[in-house]
PDB file of N, CA and C in Angstrom:
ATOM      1  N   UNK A   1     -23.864 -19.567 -20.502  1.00  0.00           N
ATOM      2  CA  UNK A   1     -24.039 -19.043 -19.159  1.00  0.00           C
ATOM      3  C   UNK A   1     -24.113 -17.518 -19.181  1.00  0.00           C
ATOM      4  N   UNK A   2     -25.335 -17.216 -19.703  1.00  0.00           N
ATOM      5  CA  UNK A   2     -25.313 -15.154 -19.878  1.00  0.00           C
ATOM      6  C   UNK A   2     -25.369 -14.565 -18.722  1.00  0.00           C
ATOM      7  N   UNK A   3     -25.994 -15.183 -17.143  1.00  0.00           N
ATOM      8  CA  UNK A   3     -25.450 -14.912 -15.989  1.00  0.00           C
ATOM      9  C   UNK A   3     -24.257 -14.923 -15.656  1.00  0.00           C
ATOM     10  N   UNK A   4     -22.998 -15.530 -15.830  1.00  0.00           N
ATOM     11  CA  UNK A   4     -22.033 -15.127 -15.522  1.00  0.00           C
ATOM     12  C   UNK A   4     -21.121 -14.021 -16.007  1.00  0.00           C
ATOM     13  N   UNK A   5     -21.713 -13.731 -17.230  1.00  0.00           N
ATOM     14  CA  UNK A   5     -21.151 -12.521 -18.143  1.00  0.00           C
ATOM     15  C   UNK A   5     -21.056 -11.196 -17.187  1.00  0.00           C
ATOM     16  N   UNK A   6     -19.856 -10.380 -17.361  1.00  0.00           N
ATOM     17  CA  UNK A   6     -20.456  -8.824 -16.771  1.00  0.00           C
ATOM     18  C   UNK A   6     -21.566  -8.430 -17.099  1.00  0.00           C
ATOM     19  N   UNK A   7     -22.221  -7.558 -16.138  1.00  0.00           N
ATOM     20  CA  UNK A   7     -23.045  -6.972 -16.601  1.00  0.00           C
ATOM     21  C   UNK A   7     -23.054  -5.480 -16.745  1.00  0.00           C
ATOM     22  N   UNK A   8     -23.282  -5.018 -18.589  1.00  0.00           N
ATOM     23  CA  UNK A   8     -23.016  -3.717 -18.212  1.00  0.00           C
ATOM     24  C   UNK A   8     -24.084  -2.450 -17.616  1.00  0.00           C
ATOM     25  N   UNK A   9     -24.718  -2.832 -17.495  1.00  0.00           N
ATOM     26  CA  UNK A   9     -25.345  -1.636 -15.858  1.00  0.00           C
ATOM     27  C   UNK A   9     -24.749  -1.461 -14.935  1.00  0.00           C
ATOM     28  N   UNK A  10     -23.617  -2.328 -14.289  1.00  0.00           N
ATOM     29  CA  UNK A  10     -23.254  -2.573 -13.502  1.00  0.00           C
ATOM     30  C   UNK A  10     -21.675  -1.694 -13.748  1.00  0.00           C
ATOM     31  N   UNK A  11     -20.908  -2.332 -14.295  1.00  0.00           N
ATOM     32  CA  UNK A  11     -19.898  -1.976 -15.345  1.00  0.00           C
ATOM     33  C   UNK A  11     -19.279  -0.808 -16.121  1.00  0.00           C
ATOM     34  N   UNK A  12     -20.098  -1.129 -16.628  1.00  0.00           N
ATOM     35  CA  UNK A  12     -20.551  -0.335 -18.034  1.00  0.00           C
ATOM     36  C   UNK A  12     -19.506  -0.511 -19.346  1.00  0.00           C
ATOM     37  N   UNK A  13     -19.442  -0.015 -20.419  1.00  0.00           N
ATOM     38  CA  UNK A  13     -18.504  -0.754 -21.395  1.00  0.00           C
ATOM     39  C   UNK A  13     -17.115  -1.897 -20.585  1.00  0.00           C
ATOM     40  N   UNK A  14     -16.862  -2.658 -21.024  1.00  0.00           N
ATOM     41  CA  UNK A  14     -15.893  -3.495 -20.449  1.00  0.00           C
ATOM     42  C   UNK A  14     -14.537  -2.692 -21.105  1.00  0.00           C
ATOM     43  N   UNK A  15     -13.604  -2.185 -20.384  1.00  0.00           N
ATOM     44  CA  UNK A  15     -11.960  -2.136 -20.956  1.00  0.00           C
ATOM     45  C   UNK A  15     -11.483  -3.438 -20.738  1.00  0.00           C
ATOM     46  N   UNK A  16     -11.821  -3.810 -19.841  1.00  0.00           N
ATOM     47  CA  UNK A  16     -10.461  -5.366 -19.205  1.00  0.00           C
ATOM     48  C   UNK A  16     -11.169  -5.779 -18.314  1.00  0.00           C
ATOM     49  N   UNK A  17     -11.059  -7.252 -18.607  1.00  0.00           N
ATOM     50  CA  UNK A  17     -11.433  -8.457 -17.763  1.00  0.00           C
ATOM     51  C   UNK A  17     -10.627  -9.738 -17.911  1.00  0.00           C
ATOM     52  N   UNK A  18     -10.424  -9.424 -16.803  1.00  0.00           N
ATOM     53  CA  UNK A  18      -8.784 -11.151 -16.399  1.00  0.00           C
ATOM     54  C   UNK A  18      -9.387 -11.775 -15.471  1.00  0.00           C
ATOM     55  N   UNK A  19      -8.957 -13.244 -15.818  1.00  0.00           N
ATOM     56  CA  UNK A  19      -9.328 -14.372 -14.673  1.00  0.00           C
ATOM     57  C   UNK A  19      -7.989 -14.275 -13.675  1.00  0.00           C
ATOM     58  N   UNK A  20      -8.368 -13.429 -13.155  1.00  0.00           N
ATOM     59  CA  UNK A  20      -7.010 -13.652 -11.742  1.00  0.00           C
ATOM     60  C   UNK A  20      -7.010 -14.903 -10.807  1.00  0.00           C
ATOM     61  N   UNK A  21      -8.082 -15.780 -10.859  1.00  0.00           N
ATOM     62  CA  UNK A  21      -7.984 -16.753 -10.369  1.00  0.00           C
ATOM     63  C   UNK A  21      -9.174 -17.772 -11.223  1.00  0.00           C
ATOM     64  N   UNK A  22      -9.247 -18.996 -10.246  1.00  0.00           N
ATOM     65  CA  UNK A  22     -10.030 -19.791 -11.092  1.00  0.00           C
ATOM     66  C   UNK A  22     -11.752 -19.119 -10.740  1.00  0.00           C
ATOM     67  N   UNK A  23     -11.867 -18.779 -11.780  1.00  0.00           N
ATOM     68  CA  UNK A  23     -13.538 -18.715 -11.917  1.00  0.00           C
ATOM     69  C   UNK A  23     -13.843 -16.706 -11.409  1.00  0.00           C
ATOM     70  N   UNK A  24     -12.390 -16.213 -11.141  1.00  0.00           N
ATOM     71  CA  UNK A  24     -12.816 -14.989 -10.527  1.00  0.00           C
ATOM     72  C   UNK A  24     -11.877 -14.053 -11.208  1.00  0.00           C
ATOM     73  N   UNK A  25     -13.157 -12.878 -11.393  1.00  0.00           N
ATOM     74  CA  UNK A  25     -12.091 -12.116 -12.380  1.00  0.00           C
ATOM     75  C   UNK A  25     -12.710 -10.317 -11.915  1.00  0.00           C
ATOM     76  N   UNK A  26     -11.068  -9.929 -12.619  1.00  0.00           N
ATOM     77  CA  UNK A  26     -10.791  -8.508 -12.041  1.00  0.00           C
ATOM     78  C   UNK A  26     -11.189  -8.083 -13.427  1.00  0.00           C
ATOM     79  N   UNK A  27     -12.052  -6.931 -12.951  1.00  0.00           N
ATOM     80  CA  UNK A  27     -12.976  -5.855 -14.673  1.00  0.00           C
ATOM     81  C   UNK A  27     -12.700  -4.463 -13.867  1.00  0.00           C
ATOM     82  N   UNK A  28     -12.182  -3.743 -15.368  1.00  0.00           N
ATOM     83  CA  UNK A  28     -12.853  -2.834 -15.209  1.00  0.00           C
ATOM     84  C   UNK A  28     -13.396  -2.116 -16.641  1.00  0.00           C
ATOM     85  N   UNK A  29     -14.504  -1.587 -15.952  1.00  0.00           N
ATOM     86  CA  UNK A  29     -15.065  -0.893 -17.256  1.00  0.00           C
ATOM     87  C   UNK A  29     -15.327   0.642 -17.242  1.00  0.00           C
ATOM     88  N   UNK A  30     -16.171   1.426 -18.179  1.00  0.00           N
ATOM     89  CA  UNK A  30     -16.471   2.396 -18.124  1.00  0.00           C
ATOM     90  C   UNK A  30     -16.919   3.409 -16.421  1.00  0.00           C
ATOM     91  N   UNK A  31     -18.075   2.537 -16.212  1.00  0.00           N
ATOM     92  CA  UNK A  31     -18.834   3.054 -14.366  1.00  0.00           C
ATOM     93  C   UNK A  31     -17.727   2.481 -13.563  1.00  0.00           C
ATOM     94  N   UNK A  32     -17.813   1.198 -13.426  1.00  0.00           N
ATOM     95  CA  UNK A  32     -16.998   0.437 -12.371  1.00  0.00           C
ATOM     96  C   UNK A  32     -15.707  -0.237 -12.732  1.00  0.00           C
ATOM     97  N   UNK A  33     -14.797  -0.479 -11.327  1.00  0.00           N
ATOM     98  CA  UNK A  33     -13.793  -1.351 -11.961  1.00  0.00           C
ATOM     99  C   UNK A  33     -13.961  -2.260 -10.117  1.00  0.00           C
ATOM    100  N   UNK A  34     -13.546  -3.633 -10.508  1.00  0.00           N
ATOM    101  CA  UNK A  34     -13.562  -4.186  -8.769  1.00  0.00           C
ATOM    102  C   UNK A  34     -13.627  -5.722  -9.694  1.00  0.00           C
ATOM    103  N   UNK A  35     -14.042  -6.672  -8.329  1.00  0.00           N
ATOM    104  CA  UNK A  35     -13.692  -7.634  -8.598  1.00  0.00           C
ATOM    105  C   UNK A  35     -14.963  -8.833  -8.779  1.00  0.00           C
ATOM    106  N   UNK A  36     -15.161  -9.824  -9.473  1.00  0.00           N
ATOM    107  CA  UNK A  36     -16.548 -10.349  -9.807  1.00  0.00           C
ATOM    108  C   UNK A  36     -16.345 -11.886  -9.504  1.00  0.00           C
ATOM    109  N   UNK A  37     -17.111 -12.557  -8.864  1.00  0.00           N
ATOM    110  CA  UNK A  37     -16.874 -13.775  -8.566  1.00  0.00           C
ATOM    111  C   UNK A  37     -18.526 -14.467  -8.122  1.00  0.00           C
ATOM    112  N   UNK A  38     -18.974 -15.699  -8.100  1.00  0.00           N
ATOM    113  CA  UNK A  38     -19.303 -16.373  -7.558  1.00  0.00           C
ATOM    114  C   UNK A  38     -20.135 -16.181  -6.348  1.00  0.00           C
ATOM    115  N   UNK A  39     -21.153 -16.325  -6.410  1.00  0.00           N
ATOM    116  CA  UNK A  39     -21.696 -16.291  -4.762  1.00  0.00           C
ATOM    117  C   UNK A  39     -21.741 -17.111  -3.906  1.00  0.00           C
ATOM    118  N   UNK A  40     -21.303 -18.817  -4.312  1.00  0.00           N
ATOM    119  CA  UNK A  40     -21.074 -19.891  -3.886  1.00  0.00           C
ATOM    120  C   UNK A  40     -19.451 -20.270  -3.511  1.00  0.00           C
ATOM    121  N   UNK A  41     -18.773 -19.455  -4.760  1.00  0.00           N
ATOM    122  CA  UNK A  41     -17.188 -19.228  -4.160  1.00  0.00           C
ATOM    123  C   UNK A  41     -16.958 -18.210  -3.269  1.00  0.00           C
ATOM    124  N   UNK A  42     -17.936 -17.191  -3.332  1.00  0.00           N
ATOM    125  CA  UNK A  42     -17.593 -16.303  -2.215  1.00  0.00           C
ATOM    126  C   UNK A  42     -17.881 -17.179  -0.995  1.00  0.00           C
ATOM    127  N   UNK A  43     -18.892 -17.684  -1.018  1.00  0.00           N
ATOM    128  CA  UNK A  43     -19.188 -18.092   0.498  1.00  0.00           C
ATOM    129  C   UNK A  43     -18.471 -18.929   0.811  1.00  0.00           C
ATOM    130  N   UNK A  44     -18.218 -20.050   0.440  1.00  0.00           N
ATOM    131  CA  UNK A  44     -17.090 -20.540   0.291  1.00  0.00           C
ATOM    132  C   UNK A  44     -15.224 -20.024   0.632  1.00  0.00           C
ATOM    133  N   UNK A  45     -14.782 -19.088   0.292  1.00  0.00           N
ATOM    134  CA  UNK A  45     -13.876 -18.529   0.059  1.00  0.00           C
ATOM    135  C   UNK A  45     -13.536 -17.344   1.020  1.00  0.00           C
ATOM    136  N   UNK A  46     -14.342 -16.316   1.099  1.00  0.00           N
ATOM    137  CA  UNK A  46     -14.587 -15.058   2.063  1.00  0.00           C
ATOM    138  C   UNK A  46     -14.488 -15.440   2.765  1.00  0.00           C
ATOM    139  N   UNK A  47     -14.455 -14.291   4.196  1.00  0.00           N
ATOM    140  CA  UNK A  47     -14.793 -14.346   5.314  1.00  0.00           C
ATOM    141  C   UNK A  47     -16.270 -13.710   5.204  1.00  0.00           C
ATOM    142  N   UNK A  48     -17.267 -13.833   5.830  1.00  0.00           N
ATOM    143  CA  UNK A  48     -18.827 -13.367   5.729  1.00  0.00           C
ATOM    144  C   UNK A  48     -19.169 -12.293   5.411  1.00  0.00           C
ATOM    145  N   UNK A  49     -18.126 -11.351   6.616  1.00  0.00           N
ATOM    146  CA  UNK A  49     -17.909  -9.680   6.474  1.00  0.00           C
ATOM    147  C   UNK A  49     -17.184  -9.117   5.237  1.00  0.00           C
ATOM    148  N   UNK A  50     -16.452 -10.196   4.392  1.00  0.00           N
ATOM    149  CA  UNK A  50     -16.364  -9.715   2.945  1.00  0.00           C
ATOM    150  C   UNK A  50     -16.960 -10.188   2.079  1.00  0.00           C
ATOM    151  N   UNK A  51     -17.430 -10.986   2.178  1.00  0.00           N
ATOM    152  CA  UNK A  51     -18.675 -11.326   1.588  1.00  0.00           C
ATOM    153  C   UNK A  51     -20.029 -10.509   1.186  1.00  0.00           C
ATOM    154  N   UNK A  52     -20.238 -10.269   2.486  1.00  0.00           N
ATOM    155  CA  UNK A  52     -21.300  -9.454   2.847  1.00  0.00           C
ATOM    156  C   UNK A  52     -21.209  -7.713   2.009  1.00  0.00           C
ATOM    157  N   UNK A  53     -20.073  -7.365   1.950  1.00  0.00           N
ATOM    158  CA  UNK A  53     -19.716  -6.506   0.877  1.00  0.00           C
ATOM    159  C   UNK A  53     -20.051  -6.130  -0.334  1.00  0.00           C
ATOM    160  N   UNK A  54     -20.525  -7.592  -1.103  1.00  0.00           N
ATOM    161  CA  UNK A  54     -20.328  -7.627  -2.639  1.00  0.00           C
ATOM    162  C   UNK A  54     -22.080  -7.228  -2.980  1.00  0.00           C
ATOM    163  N   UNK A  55     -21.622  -6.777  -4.089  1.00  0.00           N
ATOM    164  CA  UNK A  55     -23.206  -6.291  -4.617  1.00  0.00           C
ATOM    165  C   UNK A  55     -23.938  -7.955  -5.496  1.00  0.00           C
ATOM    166  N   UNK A  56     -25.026  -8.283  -5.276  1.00  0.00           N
ATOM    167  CA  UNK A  56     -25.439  -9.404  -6.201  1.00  0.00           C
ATOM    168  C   UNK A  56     -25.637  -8.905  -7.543  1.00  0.00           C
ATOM    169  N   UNK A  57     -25.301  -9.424  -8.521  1.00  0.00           N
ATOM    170  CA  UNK A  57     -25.535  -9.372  -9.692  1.00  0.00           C
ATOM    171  C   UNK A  57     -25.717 -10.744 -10.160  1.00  0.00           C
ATOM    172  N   UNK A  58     -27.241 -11.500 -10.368  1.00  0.00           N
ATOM    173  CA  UNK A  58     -27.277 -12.768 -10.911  1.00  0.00           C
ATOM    174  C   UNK A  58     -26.954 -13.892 -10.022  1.00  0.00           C
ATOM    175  N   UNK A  59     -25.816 -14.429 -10.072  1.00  0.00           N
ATOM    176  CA  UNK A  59     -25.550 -15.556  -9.559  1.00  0.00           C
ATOM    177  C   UNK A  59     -23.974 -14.797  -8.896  1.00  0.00           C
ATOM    178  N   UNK A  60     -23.709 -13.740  -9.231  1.00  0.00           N
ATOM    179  CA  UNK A  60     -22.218 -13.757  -8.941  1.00  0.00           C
ATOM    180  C   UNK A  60     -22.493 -12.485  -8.180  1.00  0.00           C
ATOM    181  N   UNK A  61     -21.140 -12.336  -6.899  1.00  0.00           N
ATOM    182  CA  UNK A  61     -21.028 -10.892  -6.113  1.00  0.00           C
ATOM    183  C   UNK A  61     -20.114  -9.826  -6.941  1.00  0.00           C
ATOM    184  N   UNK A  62     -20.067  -8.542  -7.094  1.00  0.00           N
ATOM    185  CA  UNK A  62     -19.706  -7.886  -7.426  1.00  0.00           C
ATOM    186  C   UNK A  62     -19.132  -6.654  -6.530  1.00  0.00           C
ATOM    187  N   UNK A  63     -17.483  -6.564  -6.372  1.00  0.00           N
ATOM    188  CA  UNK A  63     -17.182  -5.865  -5.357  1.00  0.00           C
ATOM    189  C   UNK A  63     -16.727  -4.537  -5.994  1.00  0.00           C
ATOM    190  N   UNK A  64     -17.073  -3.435  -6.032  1.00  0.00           N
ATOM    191  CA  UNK A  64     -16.917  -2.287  -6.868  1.00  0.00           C
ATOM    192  C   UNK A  64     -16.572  -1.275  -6.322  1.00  0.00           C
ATOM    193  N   UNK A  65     -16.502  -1.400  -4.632  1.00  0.00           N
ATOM    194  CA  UNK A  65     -15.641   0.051  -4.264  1.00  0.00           C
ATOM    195  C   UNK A  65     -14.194  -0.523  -4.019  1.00  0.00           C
ATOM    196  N   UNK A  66     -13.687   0.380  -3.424  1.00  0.00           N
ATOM    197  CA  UNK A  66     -11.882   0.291  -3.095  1.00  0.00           C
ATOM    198  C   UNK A  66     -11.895  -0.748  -2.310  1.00  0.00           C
ATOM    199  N   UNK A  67     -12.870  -0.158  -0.728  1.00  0.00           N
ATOM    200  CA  UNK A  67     -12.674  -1.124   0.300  1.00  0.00           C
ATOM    201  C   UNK A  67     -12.596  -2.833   0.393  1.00  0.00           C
ATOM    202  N   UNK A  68     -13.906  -3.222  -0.624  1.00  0.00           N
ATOM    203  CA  UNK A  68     -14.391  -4.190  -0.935  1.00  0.00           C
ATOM    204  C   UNK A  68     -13.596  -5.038  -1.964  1.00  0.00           C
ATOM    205  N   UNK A  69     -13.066  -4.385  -3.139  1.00  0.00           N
ATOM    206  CA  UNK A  69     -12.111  -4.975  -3.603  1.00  0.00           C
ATOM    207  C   UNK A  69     -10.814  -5.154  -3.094  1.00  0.00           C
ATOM    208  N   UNK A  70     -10.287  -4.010  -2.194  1.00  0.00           N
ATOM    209  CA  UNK A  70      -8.865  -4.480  -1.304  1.00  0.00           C
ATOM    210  C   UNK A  70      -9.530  -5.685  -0.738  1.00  0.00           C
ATOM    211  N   UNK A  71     -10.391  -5.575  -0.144  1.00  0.00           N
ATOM    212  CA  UNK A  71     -10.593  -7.048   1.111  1.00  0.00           C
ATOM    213  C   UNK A  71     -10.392  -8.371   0.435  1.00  0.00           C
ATOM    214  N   UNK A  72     -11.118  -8.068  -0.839  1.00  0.00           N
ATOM    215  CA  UNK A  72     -11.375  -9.131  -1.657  1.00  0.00           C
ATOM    216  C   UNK A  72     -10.239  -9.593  -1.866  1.00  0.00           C
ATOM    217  N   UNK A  73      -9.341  -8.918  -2.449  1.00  0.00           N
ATOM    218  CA  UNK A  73      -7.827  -9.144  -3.036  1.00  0.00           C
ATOM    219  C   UNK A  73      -7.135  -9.615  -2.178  1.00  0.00           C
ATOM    220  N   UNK A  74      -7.212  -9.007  -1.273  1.00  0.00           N
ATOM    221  CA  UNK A  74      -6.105  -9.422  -0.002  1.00  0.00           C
ATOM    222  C   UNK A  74      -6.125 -11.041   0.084  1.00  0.00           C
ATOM    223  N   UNK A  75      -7.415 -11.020   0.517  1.00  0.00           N
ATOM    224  CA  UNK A  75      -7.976 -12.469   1.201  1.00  0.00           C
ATOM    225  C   UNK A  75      -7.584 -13.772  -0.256  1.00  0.00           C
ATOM    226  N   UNK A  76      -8.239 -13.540  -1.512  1.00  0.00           N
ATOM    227  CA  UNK A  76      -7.614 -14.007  -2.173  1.00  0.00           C
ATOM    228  C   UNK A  76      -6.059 -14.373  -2.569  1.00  0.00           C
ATOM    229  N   UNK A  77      -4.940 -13.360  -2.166  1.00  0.00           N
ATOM    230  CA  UNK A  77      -3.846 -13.615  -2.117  1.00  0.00           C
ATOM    231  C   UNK A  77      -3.342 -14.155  -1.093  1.00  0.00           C
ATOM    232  N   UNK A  78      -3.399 -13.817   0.274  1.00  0.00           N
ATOM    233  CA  UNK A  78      -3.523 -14.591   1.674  1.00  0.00           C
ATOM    234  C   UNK A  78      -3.865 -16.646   1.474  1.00  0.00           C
ATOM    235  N   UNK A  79      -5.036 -16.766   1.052  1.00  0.00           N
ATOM    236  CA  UNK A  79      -5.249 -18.347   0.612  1.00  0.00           C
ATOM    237  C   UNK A  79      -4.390 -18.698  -0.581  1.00  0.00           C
ATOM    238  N   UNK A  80      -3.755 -18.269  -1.236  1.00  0.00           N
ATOM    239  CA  UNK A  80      -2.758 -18.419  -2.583  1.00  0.00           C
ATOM    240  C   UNK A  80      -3.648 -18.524  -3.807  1.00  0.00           C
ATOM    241  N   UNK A  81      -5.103 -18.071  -4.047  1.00  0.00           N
ATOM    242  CA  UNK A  81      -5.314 -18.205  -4.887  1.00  0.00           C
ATOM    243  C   UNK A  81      -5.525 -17.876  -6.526  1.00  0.00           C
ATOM    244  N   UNK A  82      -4.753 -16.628  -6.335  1.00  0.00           N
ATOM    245  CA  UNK A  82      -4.754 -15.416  -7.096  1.00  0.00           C
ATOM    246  C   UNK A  82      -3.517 -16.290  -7.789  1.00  0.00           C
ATOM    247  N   UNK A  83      -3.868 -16.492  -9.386  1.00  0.00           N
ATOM    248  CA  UNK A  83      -2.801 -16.748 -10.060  1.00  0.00           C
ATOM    249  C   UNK A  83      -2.119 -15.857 -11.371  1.00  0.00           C
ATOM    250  N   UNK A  84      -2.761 -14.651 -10.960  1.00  0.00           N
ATOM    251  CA  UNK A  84      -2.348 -13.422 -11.925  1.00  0.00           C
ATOM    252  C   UNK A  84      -1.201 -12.512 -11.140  1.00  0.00           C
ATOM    253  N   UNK A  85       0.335 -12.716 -11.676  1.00  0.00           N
ATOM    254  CA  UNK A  85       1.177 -12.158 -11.085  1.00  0.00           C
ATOM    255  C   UNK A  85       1.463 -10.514 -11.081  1.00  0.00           C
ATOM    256  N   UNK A  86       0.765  -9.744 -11.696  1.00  0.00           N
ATOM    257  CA  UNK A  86       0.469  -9.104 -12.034  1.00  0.00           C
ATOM    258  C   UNK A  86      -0.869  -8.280 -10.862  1.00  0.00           C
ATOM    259  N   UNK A  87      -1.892  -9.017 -10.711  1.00  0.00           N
ATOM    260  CA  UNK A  87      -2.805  -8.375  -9.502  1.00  0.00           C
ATOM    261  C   UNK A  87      -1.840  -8.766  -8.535  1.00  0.00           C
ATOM    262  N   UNK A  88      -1.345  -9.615  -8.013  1.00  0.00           N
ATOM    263  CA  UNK A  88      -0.440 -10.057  -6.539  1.00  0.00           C
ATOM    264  C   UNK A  88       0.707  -8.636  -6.311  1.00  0.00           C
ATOM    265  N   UNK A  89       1.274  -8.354  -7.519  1.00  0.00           N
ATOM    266  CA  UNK A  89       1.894  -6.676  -7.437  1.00  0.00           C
ATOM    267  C   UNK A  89       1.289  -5.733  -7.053  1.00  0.00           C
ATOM    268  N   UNK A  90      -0.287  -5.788  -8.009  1.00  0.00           N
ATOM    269  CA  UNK A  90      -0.343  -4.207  -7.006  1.00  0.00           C
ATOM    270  C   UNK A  90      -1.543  -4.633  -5.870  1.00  0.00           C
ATOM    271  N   UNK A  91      -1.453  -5.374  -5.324  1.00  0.00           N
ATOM    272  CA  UNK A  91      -2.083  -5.801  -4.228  1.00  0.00           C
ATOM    273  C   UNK A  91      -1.066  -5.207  -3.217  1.00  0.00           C
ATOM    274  N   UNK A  92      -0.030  -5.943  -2.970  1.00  0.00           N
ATOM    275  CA  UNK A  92       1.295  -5.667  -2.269  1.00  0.00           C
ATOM    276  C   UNK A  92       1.390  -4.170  -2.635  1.00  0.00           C
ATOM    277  N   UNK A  93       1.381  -3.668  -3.954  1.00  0.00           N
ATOM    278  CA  UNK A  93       1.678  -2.153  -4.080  1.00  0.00           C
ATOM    279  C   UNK A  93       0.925  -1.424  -3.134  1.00  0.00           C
ATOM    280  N   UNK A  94      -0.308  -1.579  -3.373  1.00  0.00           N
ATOM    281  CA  UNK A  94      -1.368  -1.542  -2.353  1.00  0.00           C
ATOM    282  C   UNK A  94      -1.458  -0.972  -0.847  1.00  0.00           C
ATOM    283  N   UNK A  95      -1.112  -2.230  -0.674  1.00  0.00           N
ATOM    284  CA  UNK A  95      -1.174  -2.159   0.890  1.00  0.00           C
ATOM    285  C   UNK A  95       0.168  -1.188   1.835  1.00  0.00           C
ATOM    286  N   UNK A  96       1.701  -0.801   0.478  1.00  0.00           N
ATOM    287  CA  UNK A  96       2.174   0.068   0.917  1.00  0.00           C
ATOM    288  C   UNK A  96       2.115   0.817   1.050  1.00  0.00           C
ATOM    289  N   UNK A  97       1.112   1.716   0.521  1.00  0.00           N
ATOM    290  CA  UNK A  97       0.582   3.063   0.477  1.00  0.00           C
ATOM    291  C   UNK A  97       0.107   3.496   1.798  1.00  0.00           C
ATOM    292  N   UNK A  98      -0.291   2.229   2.648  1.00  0.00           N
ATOM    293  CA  UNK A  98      -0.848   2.810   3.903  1.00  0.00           C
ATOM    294  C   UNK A  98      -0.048   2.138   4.832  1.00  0.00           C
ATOM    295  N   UNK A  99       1.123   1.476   4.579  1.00  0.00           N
ATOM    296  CA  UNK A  99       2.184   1.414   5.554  1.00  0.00           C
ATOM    297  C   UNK A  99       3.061   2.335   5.932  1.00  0.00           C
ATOM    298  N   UNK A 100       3.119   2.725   7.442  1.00  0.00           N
ATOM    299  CA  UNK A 100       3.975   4.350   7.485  1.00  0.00           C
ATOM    300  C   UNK A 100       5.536   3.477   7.672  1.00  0.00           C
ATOM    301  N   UNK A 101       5.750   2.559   7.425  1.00  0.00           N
ATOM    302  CA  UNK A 101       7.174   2.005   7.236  1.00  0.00           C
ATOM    303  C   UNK A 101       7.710   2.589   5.423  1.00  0.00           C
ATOM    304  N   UNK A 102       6.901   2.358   4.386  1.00  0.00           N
ATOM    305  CA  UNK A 102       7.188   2.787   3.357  1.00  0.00           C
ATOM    306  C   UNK A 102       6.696   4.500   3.210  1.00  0.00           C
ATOM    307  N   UNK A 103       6.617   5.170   4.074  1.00  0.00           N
ATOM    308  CA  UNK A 103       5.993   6.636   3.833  1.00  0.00           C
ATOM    309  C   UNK A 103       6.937   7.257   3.332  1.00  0.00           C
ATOM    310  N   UNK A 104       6.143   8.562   2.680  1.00  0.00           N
ATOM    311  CA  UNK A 104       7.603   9.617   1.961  1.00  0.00           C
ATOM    312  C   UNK A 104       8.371   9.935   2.431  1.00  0.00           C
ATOM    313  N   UNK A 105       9.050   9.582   3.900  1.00  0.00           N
ATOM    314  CA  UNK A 105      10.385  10.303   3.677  1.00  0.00           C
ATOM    315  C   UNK A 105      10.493  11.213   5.017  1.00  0.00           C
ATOM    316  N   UNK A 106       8.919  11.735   5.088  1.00  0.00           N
ATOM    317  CA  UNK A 106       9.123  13.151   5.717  1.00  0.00           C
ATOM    318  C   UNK A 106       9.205  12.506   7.407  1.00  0.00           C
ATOM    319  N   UNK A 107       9.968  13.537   7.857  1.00  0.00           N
ATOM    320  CA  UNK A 107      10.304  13.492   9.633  1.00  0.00           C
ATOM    321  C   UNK A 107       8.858  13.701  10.413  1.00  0.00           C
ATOM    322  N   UNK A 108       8.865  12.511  11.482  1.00  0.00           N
ATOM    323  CA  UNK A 108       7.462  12.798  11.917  1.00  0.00           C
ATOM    324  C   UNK A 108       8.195  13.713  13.459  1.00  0.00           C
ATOM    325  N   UNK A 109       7.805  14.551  13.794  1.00  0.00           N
ATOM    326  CA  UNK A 109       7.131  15.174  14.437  1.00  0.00           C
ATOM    327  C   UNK A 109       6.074  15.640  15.747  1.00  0.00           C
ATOM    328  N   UNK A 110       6.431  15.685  17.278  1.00  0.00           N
ATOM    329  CA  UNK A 110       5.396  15.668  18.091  1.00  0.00           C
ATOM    330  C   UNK A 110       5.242  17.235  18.021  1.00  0.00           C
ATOM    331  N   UNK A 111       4.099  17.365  17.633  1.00  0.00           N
ATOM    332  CA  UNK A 111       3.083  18.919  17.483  1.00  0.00           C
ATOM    333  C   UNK A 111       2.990  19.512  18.614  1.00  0.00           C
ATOM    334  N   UNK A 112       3.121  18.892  19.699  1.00  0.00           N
ATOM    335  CA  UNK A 112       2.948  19.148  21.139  1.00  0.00           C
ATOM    336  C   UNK A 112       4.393  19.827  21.714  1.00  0.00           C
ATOM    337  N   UNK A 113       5.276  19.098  21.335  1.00  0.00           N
ATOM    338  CA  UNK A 113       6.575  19.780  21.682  1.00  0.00           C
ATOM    339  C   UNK A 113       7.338  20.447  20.797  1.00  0.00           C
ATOM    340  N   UNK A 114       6.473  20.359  19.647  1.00  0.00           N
ATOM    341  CA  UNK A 114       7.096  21.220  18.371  1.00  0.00           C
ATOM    342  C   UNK A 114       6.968  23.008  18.838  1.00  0.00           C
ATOM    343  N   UNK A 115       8.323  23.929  19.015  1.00  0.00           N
ATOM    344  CA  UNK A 115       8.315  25.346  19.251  1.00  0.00           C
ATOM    345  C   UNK A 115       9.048  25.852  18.002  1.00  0.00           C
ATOM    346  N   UNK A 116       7.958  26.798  17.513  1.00  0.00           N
ATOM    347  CA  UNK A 116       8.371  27.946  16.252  1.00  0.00           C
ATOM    348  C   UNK A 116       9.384  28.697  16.957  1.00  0.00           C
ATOM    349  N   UNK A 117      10.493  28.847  15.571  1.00  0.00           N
ATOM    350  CA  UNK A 117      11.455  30.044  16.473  1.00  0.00           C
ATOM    351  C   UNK A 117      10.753  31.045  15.393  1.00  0.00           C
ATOM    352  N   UNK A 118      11.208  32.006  16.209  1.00  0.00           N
ATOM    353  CA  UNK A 118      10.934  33.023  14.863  1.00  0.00           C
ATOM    354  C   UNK A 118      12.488  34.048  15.217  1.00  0.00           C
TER     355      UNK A 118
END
C-alpha cells in the first residue's frame, strides 16, 4: 500500500511516526509535523468542518497546521479513540495553555479603573 506511506513532499524526512490510534498516525518530520489518517475514516470520524481542514495526500487527509491538528486530536480523544497515552497528555497539556483557569499566576486587572500613583 505505497499510498498510505507518508509522503515526503509533504513531510519531509520522517523523525517519528506512531499509530495513535487504529489506522491513524501522528508524524513528524523535517517540513511538517500533524496528523495523517484516512479520508474514509475521516469522514467517517470528523466532524465535516474538521475534515474539511486536512490537506489530501493520496487516499489519506493530512492535517499539518496547529489548528487542524488540535481539532483533529481533540475530537479523536473526545470519541476515545486515541490509544497512545502519551498523545492523550499533551492533548490535555494542550488545551491548558489556553485555559485562563491554569494561567501564570499573574493578577488580572481592570485597565479602566487601574490609577498610576506616582
Amino acid at each position: 500500500m505505497p499510498e498510505s506511506r507518508p509522503n515526503a513532499n509533504l513531510w519531509g524526512n520522517i523523525i517519528t511516526c506512531g499509530e495513535i490510534a487504529f489506522g491513524i498516525y501522528e508524524i513528524v518530520g523535517d517540513k511538517n509535523k500533524g496528523i495523517m489518517m484516512s479520508k474514509a475514516d475521516a469522514e467517517k470520524i470528523l466532524p465535516e468542518a474538521a475534515a474539511a481542514r486536512g490537506e489530501p495526500e493520496g487516499e489519506n487527509l493530512c492535517f499539518t497546521d496547529e489548528l487542524s491538528t488540535s481539532l483533529v486530536g481533540d475530537e479523536l480523544v473526545r470519541q476515545g479513540l486515541v490509544t497512545d497515552p502519551e498523545f492523550i497528555a499533551r492533548q490535555e497539556a494542550l488545551k491548558q495553555l489556553d485555559d485562563a483557569e491554569y494561567d501564570t499566576g499573574f493578577e488580572t486587572f481592570n485597565e479602566i479603573e487601574f490609577e498610576l500613583e506616582l
